[in-house]
N, C-alpha and C. Protein backbone atom coordinates (compact mmCIF):
# COMPACT_ATOMS: atom_id res chain seq x y z
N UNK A 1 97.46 104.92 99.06
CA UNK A 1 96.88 103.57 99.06
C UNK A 1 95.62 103.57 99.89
N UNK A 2 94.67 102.98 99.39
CA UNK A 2 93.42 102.51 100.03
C UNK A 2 93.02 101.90 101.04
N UNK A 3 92.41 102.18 101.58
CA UNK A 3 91.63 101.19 102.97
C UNK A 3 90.29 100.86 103.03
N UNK A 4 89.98 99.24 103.28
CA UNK A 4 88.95 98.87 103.00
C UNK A 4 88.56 99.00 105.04
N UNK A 5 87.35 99.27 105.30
CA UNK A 5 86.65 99.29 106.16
C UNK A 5 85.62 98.47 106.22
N UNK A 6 85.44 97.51 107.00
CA UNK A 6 84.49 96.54 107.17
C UNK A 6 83.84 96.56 108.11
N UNK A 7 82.53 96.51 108.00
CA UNK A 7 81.37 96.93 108.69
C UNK A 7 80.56 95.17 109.18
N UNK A 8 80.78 95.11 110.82
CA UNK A 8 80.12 93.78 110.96
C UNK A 8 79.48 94.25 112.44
N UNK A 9 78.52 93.12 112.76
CA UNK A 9 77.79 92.68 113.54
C UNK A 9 76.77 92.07 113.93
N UNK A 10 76.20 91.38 114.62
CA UNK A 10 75.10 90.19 114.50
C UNK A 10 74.40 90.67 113.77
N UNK A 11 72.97 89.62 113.37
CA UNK A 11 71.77 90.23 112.62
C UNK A 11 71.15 91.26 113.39
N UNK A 12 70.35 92.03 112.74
CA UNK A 12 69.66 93.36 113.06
C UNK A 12 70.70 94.20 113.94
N UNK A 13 72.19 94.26 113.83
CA UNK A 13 72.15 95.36 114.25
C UNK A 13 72.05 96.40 113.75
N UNK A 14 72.03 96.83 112.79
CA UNK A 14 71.62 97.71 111.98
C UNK A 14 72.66 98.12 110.83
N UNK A 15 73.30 97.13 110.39
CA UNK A 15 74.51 97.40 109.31
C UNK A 15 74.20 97.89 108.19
N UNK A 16 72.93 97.50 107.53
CA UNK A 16 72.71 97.82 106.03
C UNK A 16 72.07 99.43 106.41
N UNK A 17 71.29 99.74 107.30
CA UNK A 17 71.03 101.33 107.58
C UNK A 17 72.27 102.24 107.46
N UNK A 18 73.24 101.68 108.32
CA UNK A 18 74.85 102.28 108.99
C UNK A 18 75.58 102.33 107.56
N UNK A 19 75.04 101.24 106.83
CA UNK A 19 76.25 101.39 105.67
C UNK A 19 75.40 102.14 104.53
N UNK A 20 74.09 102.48 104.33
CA UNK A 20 73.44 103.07 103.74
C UNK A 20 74.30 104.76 103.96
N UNK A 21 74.16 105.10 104.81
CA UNK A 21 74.47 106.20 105.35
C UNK A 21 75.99 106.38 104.91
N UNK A 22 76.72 105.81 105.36
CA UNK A 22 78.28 105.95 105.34
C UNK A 22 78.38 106.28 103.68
N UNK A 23 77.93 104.86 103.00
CA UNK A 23 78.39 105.15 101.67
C UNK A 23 77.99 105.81 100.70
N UNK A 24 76.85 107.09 101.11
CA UNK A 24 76.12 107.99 100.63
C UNK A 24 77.22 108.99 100.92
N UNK A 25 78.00 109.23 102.14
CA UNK A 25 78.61 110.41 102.64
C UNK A 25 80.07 110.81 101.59
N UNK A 26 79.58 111.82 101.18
CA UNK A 26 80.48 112.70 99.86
C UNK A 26 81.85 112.86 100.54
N UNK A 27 82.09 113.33 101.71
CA UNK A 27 83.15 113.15 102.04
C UNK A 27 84.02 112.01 102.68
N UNK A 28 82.93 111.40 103.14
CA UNK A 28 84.08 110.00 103.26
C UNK A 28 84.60 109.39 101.91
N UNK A 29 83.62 109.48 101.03
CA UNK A 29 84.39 109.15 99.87
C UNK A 29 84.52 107.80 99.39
N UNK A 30 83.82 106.75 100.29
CA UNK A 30 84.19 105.14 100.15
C UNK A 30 83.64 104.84 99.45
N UNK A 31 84.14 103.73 98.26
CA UNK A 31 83.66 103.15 96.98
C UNK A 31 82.81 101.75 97.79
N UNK A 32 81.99 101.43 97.17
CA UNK A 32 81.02 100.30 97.23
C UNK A 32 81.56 98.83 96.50
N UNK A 33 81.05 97.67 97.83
CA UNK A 33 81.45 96.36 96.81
C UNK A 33 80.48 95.53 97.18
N UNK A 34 79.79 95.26 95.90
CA UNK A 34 78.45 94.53 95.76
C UNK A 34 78.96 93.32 96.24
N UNK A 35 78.52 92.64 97.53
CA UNK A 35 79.29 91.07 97.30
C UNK A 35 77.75 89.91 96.73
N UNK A 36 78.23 88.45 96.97
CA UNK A 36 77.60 88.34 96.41
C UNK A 36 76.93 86.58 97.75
N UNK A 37 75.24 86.23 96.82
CA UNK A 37 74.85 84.99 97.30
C UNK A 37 73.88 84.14 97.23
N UNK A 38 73.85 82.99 97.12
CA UNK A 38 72.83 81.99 96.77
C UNK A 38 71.59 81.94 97.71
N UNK A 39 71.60 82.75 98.32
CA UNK A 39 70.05 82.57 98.96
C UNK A 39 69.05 83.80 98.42
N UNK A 40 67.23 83.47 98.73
CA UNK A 40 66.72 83.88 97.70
C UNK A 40 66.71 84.88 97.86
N UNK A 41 66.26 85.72 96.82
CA UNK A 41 66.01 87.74 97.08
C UNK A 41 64.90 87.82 97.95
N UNK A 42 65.30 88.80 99.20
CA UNK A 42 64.03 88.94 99.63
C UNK A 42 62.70 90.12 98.74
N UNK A 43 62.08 90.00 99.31
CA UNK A 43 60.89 91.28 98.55
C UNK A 43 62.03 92.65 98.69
N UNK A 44 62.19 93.51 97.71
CA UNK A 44 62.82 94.62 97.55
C UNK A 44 63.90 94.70 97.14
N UNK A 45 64.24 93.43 97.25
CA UNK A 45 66.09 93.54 96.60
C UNK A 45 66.09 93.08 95.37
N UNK A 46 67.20 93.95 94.88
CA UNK A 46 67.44 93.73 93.58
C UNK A 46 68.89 92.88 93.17
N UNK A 47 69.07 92.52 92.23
CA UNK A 47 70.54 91.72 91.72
C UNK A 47 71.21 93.08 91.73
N UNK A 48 72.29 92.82 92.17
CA UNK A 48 73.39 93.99 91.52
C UNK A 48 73.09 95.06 92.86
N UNK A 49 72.35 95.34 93.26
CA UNK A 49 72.46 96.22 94.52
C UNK A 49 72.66 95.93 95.85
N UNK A 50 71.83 95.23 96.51
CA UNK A 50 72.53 94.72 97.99
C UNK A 50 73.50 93.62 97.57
N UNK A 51 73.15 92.70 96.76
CA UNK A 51 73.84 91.31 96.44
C UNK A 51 73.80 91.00 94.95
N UNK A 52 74.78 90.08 94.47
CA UNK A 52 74.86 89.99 93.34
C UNK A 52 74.06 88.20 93.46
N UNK A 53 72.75 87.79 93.08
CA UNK A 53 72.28 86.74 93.28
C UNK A 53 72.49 85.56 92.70
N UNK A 54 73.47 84.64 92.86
CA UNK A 54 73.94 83.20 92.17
C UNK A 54 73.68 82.07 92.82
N UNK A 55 73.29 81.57 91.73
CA UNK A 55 72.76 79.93 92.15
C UNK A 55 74.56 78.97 92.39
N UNK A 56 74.23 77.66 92.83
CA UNK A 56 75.27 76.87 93.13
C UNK A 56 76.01 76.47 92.40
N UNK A 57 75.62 76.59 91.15
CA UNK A 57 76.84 76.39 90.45
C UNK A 57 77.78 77.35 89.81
N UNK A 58 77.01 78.44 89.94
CA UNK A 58 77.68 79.80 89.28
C UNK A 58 79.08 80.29 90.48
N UNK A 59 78.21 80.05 91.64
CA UNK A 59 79.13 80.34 92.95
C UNK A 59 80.40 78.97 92.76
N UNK A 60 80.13 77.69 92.71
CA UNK A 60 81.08 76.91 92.34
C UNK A 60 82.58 77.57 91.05
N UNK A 61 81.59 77.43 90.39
CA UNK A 61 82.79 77.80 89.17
C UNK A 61 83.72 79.22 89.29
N UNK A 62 83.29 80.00 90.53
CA UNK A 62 84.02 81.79 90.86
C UNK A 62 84.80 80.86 91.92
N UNK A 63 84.28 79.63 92.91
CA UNK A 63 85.68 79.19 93.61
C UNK A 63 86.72 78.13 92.66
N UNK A 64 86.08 77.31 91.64
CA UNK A 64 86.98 76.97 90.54
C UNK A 64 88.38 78.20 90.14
N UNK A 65 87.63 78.95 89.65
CA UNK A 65 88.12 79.85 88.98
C UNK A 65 89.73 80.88 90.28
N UNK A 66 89.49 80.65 91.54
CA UNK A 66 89.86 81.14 92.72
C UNK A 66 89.83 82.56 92.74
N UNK A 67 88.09 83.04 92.70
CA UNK A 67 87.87 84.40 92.74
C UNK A 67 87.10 84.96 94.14
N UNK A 68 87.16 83.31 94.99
CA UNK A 68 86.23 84.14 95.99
C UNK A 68 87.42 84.84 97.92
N UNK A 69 87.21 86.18 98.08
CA UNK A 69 88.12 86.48 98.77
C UNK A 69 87.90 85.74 99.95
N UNK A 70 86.28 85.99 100.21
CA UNK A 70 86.01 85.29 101.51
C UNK A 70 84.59 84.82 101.43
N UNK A 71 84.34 83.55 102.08
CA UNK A 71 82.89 83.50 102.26
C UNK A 71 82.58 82.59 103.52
N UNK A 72 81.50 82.51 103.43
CA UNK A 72 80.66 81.92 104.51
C UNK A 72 79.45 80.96 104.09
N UNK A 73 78.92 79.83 105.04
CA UNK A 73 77.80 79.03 104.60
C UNK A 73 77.16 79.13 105.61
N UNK A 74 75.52 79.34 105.38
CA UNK A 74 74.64 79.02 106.26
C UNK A 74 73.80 77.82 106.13
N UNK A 75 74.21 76.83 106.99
CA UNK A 75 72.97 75.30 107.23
C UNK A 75 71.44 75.71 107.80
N UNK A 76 70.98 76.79 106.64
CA UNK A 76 69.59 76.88 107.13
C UNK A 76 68.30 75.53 106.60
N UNK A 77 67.11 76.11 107.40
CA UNK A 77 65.98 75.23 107.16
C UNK A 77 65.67 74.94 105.49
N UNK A 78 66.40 75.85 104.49
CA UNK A 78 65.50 75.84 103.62
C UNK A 78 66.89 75.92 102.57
N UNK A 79 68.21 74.79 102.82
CA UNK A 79 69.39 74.70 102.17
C UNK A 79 70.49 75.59 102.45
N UNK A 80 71.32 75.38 101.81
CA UNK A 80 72.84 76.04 102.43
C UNK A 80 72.49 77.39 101.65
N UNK A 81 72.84 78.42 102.35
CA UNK A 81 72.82 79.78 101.47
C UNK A 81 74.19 80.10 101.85
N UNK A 82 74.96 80.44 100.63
CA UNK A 82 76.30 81.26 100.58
C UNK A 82 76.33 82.36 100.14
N UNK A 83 77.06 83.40 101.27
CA UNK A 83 77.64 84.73 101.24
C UNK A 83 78.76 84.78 100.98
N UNK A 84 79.30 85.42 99.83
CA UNK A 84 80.74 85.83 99.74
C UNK A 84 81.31 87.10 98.99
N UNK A 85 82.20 87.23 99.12
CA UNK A 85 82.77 88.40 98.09
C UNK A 85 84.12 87.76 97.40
N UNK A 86 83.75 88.24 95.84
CA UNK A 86 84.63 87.40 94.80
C UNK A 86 85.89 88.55 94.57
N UNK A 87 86.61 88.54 94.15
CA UNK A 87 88.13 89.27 93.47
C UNK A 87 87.38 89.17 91.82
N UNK A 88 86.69 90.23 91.57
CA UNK A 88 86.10 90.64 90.35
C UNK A 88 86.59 92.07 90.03
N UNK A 89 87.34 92.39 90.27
CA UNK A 89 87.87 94.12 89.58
C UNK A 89 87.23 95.23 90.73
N UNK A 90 85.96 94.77 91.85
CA UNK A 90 85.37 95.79 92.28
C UNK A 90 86.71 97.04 93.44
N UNK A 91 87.32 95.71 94.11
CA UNK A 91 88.65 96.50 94.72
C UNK A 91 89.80 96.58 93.88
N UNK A 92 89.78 98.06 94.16
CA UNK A 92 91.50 98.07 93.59
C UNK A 92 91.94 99.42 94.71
N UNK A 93 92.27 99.33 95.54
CA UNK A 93 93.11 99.78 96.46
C UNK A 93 94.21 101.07 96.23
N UNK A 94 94.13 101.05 95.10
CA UNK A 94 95.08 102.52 94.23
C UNK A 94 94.35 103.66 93.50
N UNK A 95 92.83 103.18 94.15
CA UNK A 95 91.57 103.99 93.58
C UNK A 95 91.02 104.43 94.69
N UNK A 96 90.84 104.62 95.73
CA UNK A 96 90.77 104.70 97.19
C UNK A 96 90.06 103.94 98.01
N UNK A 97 88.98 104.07 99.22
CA UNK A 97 88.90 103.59 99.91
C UNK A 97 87.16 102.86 99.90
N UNK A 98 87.14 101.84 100.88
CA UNK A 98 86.25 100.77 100.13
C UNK A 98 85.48 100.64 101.42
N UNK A 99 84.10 99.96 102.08
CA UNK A 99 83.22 100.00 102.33
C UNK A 99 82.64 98.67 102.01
N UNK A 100 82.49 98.14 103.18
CA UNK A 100 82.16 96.92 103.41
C UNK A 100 81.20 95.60 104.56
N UNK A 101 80.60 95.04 103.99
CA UNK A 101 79.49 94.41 104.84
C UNK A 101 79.94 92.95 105.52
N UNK A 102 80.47 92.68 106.68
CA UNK A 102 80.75 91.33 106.76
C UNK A 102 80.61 90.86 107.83
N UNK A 103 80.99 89.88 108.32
CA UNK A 103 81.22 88.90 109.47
C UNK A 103 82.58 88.87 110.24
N UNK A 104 82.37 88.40 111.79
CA UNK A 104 83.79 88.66 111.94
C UNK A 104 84.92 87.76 111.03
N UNK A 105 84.30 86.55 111.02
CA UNK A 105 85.04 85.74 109.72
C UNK A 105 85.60 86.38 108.50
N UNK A 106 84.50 86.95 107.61
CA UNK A 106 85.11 87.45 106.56
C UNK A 106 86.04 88.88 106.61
N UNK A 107 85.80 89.10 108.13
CA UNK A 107 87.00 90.46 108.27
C UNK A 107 88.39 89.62 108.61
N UNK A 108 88.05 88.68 109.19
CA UNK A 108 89.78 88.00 109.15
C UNK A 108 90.19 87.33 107.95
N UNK A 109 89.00 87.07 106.98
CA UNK A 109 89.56 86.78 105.49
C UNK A 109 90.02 87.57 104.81
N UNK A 110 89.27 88.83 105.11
CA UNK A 110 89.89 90.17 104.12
C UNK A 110 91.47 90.74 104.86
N UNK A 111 91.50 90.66 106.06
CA UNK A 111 92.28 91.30 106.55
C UNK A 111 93.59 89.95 106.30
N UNK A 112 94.11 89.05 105.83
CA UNK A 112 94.86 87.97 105.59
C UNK A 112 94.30 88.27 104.14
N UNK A 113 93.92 88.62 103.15
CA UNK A 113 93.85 88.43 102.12
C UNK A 113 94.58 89.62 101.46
N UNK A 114 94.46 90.86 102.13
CA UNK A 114 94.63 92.19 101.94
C UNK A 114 95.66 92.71 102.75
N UNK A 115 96.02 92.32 104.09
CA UNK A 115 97.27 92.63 104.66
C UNK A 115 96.45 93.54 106.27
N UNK A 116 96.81 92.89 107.20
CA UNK A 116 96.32 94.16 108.47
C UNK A 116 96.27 95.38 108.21
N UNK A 117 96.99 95.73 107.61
CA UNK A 117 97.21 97.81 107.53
C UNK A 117 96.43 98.22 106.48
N UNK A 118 95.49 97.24 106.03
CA UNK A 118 94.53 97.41 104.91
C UNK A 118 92.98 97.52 104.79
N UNK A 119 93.17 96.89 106.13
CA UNK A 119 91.62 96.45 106.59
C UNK A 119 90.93 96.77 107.78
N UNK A 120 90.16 97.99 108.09
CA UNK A 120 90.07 98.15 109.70
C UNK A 120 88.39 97.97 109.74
N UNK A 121 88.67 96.82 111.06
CA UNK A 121 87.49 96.64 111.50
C UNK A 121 86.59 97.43 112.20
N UNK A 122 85.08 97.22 111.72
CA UNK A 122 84.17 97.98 112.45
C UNK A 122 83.12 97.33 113.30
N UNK A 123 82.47 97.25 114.40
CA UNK A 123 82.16 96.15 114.65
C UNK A 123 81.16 96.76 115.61
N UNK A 124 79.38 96.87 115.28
CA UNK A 124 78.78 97.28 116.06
C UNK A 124 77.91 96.61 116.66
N UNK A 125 78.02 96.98 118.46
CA UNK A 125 77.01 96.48 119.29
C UNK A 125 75.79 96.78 119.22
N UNK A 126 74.87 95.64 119.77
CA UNK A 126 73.16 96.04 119.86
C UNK A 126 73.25 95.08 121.05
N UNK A 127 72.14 95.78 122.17
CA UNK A 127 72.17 94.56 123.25
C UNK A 127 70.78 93.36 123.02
N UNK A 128 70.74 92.49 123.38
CA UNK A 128 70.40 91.11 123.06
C UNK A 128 68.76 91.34 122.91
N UNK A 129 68.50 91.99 123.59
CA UNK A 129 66.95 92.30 123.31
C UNK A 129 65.95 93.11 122.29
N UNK A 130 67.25 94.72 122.15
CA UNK A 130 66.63 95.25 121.38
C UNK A 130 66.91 94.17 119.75
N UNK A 131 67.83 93.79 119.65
CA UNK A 131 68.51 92.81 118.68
C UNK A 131 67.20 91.75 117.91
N UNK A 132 66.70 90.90 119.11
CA UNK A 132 65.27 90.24 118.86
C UNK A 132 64.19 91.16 118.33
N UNK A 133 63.89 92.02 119.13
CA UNK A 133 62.80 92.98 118.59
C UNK A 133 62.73 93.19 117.44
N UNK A 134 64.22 93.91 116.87
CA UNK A 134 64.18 93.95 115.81
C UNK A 134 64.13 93.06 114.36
N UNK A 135 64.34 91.54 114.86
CA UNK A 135 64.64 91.06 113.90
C UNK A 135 62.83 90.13 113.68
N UNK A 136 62.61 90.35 114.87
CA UNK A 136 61.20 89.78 114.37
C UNK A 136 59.93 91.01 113.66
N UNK A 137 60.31 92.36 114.13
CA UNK A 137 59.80 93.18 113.18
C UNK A 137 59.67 93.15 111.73
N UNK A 138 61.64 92.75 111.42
CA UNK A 138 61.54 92.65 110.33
C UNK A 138 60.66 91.04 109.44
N UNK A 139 61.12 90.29 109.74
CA UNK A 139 60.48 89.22 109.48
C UNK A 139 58.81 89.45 109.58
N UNK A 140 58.26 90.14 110.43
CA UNK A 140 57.09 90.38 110.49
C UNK A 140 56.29 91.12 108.55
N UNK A 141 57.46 91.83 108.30
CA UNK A 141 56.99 92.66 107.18
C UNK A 141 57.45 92.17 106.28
N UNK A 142 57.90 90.88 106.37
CA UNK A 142 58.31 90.24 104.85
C UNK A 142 56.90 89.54 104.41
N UNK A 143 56.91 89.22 103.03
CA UNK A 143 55.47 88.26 102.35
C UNK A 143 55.07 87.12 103.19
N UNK A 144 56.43 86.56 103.14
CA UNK A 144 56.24 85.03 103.47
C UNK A 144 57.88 85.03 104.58
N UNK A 145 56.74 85.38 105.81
CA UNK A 145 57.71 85.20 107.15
C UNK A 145 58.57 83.98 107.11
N UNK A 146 60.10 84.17 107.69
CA UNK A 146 60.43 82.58 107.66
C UNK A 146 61.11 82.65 109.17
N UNK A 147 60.43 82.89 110.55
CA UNK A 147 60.74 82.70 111.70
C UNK A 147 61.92 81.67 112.45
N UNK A 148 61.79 80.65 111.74
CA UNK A 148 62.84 79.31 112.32
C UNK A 148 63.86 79.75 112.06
N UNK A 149 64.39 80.71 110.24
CA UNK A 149 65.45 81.06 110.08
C UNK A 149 66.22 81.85 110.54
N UNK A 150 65.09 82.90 111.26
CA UNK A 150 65.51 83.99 111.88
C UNK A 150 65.65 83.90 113.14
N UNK A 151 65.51 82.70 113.51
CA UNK A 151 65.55 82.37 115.31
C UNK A 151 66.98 81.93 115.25
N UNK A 152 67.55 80.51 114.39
CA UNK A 152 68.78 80.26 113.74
C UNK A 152 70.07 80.78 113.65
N UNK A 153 69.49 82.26 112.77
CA UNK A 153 70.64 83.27 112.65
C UNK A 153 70.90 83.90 114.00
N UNK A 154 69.88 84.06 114.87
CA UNK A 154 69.76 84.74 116.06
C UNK A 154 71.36 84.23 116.53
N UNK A 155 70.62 82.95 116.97
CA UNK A 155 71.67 81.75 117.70
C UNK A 155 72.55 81.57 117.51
N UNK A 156 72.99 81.82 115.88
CA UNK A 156 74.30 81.46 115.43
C UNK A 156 75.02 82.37 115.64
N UNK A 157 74.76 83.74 115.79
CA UNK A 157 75.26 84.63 116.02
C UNK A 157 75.57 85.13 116.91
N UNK A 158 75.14 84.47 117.90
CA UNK A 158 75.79 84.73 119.47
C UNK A 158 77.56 83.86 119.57
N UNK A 159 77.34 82.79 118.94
CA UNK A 159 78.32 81.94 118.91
C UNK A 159 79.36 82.58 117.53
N UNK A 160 79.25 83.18 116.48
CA UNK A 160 80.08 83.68 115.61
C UNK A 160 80.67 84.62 115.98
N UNK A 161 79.92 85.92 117.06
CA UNK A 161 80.30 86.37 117.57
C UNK A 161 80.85 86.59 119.38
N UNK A 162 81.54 85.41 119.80
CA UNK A 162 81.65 85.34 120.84
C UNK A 162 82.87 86.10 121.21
N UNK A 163 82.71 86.78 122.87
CA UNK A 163 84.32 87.46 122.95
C UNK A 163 85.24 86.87 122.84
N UNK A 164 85.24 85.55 122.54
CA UNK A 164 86.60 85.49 122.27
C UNK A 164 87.21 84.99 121.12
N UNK A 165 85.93 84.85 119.76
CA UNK A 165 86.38 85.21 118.63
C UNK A 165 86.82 86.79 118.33
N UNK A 166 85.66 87.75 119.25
CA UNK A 166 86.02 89.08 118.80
C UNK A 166 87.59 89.19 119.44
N UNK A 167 88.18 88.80 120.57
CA UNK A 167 89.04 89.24 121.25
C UNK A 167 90.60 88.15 120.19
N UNK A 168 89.91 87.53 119.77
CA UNK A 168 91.40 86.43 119.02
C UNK A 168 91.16 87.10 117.28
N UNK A 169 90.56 87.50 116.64
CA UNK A 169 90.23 88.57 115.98
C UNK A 169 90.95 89.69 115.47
N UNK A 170 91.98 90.38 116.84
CA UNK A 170 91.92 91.37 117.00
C UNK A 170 91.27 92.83 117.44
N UNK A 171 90.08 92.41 117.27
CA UNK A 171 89.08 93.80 117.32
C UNK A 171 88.58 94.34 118.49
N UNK A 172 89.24 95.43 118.83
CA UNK A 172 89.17 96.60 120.25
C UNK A 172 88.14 97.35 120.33
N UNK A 173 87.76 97.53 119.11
CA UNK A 173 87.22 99.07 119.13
C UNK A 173 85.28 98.65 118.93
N UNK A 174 84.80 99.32 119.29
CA UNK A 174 83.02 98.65 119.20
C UNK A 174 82.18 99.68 119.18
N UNK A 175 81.16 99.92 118.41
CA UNK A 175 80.28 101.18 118.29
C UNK A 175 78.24 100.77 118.39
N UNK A 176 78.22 101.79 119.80
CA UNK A 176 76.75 100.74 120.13
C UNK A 176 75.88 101.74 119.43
N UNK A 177 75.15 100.90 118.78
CA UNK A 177 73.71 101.07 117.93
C UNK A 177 72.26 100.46 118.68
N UNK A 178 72.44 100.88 120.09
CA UNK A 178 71.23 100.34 120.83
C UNK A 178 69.83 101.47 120.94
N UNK A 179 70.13 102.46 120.68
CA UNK A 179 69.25 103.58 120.47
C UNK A 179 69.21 104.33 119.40
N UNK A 180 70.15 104.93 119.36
CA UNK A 180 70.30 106.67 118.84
C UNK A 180 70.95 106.25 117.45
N UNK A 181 71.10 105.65 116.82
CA UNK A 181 71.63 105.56 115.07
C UNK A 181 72.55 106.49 114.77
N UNK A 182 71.84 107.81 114.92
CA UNK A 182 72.83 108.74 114.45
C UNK A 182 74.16 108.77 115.15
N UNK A 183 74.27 108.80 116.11
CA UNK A 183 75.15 108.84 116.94
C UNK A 183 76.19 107.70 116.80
N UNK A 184 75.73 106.22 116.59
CA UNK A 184 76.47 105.12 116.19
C UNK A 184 77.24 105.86 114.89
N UNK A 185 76.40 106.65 114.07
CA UNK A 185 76.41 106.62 112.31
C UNK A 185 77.84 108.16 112.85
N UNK A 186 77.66 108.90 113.30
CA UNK A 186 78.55 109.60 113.87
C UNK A 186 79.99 109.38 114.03
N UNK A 187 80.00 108.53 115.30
CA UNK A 187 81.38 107.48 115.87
C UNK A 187 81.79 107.03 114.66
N UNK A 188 81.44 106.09 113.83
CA UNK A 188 81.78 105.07 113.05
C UNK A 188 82.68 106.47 111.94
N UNK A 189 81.70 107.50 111.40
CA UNK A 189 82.32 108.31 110.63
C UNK A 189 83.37 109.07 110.71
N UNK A 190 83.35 109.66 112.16
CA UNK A 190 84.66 109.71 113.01
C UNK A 190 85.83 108.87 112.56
N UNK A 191 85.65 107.61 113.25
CA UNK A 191 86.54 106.65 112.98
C UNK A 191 87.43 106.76 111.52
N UNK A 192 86.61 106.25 110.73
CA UNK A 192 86.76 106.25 109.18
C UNK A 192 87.46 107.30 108.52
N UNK A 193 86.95 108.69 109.28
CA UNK A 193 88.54 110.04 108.93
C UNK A 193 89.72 110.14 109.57
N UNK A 194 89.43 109.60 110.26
CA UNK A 194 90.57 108.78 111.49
C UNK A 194 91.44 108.34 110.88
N UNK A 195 91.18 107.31 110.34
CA UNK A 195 91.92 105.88 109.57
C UNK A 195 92.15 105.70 108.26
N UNK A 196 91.91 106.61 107.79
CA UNK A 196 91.94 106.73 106.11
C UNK A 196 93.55 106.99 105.77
């Protein structure tokens, strides 16, 4: 039986690099799950690869339908954008092991949706500064900067992730991504042969 591994932590800590890496690695072996969301594509992304891109009513009718495992809303400047991942065929748990992008929220959705012994959290630190740096870099190299949003997410994310959501959570274990990448990208892979 399969184990889904979920990969979280504030903005910029470097999750989509970390999970770039992981789910390239031939021997870990972890299958990919496109999730999905209503906010816009940035420059470079495509439908179907980081995110599967749906407007509000398409996302409505997958919670009609009761396909979404877990999601989340953001009250940004520029409308609600929803993140979620739907129950579309991508997991099946008797096919092996799965690889995943989330929040501490949607790790306690998956992990209640899927069962504790199913779901192990991953959860990496960045300290508060290099964290900013990075996120205004990035915003720096987008077309059309959107700063307020990214100040927002900053904020919200101190509070989504507070110790004592992480600590009521469950989640012990923490892997710092304040320098060295590889080394985070290391630990985490560790882990993951660990727990399989």
């Amino acid at each position: 039986m399969g184990k889904i591994f979920l990969l979280m932590g504030k903005s910029t800590s470097g999750k989509d690099t970390i999970y770039k890496f992981l789910i390239q690695d031939e021997e870990l072996g972890l299958n990919k799950v496109v999730p999905y969301t209503t906010r816009p594509m940035r420059d470079g992304e495509k439908d179907g690869a980081e995110y599967f891109f749906k407007n509000e009513d398409e996302y409505q009718q997958l919670k009609a339908d009761k396909k979404i495992i877990e999601e989340r809303t953001y009250h940004t400047k520029y409308g609600e954008w929803r993140y979620f991942t739907a129950d579309d065929g991508q997991i099946d748990l008797t096919k092996g092991d799965y690889l995943v992008i989330g929040t501490l929220e949607s790790y306690c959705s998956f992990r209640d949706y899927f069962g504790t012994e199913k779901v192990a959290p991953v959860l990496i630190n960045v300290d508060t500064k290099i964290r900013l740096h990075r996120a205004l870099d990035r915003e720096d190299k987008q077309e059309h900067p959107k700063y307020d949003e990214m100040c927002r997410r900053f904020l919200a994310d101190e509070e989504d992730f507070s110790e004592d959501k992480i600590e009521e959570a469950g989640v012990t274990r923490r892997f710092n991504n304040n320098e060295a990448i590889d080394e985070c990208i290391s630990e985490i892979r560790g882990f993951i042969l660990e727990n399989k």
